[in-house]
Protein backbone atom coordinates (compact mmCIF):
# COMPACT_ATOMS: atom_id res chain seq x y z
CA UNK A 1 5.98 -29.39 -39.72
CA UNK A 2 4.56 -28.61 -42.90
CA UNK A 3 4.93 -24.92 -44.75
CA UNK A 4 1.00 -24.30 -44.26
CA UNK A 5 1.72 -25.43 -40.10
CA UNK A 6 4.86 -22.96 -40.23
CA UNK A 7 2.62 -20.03 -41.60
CA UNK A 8 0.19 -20.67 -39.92
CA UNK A 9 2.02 -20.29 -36.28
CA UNK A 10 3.81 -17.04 -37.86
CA UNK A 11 0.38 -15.58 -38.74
CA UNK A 12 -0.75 -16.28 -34.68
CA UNK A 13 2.72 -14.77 -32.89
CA UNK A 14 1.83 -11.43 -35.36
CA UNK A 15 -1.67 -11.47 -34.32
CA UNK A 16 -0.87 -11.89 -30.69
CA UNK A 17 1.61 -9.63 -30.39
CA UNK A 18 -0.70 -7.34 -32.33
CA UNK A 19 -3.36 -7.54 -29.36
CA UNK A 20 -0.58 -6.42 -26.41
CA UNK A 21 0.29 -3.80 -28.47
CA UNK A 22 -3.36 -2.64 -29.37
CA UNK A 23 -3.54 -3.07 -25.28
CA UNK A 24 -1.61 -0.54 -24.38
CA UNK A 25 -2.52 1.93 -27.48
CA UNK A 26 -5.72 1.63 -26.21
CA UNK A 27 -4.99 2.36 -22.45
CA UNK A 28 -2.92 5.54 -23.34
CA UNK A 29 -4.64 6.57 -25.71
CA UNK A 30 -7.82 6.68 -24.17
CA UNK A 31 -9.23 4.70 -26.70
CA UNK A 32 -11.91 2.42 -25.26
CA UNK A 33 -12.89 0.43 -28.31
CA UNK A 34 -9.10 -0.52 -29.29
CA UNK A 35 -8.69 -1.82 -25.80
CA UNK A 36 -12.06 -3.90 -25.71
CA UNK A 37 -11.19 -4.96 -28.91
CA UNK A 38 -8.23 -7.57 -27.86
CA UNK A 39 -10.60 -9.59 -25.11
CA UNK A 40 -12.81 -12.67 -26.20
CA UNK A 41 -17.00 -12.10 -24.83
CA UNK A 42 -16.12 -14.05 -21.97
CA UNK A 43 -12.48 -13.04 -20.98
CA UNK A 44 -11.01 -12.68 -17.12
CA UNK A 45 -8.66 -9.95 -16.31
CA UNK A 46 -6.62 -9.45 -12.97
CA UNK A 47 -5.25 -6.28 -13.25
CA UNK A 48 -3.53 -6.14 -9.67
CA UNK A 49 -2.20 -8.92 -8.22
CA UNK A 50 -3.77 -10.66 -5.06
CA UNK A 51 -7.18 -8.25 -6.69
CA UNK A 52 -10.42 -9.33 -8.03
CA UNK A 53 -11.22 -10.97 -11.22
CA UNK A 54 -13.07 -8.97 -13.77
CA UNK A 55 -15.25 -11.34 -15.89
CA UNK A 56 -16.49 -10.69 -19.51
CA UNK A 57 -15.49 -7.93 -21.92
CA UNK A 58 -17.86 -5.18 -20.85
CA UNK A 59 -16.40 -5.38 -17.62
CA UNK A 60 -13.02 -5.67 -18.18
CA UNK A 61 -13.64 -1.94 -20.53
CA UNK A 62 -15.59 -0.52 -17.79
CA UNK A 63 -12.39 -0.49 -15.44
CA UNK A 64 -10.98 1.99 -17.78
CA UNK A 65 -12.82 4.47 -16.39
CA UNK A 66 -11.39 4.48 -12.81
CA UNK A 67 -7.80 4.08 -14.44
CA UNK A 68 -8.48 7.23 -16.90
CA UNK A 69 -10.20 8.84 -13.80
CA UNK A 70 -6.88 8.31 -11.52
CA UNK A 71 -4.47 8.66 -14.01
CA UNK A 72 -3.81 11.93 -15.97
CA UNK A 73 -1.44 10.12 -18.30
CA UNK A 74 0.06 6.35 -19.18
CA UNK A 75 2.64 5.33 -20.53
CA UNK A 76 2.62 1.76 -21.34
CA UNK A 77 6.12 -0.13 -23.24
CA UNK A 78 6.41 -4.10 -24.04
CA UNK A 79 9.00 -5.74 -24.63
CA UNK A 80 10.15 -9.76 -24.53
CA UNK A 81 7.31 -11.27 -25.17
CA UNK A 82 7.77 -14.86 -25.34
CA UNK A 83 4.49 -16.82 -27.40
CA UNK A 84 3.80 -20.54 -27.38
CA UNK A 85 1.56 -21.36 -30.05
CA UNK A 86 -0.62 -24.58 -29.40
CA UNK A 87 -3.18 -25.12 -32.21
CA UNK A 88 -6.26 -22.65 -31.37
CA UNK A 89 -4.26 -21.88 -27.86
CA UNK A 90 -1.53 -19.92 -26.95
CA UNK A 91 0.33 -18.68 -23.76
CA UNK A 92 2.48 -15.80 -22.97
CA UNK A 93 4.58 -13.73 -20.75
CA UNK A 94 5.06 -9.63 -21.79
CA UNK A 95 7.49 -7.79 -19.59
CA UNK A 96 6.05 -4.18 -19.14
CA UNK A 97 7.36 -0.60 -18.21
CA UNK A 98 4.69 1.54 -17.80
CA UNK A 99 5.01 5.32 -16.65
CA UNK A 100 1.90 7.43 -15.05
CA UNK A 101 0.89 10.27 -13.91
CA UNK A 102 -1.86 10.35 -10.93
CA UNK A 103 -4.45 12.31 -10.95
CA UNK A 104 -3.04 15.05 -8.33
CA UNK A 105 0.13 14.87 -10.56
CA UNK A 106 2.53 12.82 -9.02
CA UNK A 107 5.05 10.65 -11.43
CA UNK A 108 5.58 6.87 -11.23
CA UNK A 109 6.82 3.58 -12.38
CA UNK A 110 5.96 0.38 -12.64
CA UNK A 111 7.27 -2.75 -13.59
CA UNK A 112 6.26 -5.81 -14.18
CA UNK A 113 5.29 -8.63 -16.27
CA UNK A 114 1.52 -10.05 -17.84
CA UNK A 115 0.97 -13.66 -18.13
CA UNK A 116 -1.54 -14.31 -20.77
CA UNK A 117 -3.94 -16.64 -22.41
CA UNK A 118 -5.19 -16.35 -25.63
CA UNK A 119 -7.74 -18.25 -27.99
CA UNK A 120 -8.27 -18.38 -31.92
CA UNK A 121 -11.88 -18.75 -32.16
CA UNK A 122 -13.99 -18.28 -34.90
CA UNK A 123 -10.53 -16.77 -37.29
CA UNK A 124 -9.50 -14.50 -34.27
CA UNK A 125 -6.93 -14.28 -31.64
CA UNK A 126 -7.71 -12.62 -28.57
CA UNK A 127 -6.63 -12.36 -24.84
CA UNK A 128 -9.03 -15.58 -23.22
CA UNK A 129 -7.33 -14.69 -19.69
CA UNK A 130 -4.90 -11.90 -18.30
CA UNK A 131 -2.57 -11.39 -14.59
CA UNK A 132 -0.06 -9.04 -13.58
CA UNK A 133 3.18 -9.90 -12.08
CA UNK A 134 4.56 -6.45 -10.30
CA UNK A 135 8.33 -6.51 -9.69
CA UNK A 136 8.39 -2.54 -8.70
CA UNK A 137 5.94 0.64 -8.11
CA UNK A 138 8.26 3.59 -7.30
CA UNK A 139 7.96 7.26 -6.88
CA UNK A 140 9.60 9.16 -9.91
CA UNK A 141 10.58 12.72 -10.55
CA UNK A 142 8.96 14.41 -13.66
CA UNK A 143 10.17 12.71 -16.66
């Protein structure tokens, strides 16, 4: 592998990382635009597993609403995420923590795990295809 090859797959695990990061900023933070901002036009999202398939970026953003409208607070950590770069493709598995609040202010936490797709098209990385793996949803006492 040539120096330019090397760089060039360094550049696209920073980037990618960049976007699951920028994914949860966004959800937390309530920040709509970061959050659209890491899906390609024509993206698919699963957020539950066994759920429906959200098609396209506009649609994918417009289920933050019910999330923000359920959830009073999120709390979303990342952690082992394991990249495999393939030219303009990539794959990867993020193990995630997250801790929320519902709406009428009970505490929990999940677990679980997001297998992704991503795409470099046109000089940019972003999330071609997202599912959740859940390992646990449990009740928690006030952090």
């Amino acid at each position: 592998m040539s120096d330019d090859s090397r760089i060039d797959e360094l550049v696209a695990y920073e980037e990618i990382r960049r976007l699951v990061a920028d994914y949860a900023h966004g959800v937390d933070k309530r920040d709509r635009d970061r959050f659209a901002s890491v899906w390609h036009e024509d993206a698919e999202w699963q957020p539950m597993p066994g759920g429906d398939w959200l098609k396209g970026r506009d649609a994918i953003a417009d289920a933050l609403g019910p999330i923000w409208e359920g959830n009073r607070e999120t709390h979303h950590w990342t952690s082992n995420h394991s990249i495999q770069v393939d030219g303009g493709s990539a794959t990867g598995l993020v193990d995630l923590d997250c801790v929320l609040q519902t709406a009428d202010g009970q505490w929990f936490r999940v677990a679980g795990a997001w297998h992704d797709d991503y795409e470099r098209r046109n000089e940019r990385w972003a999330i071609a295809r997202r599912t959740i793996e859940i390992y646990h949803h449990v009740a928690i006492a006030e952090p």
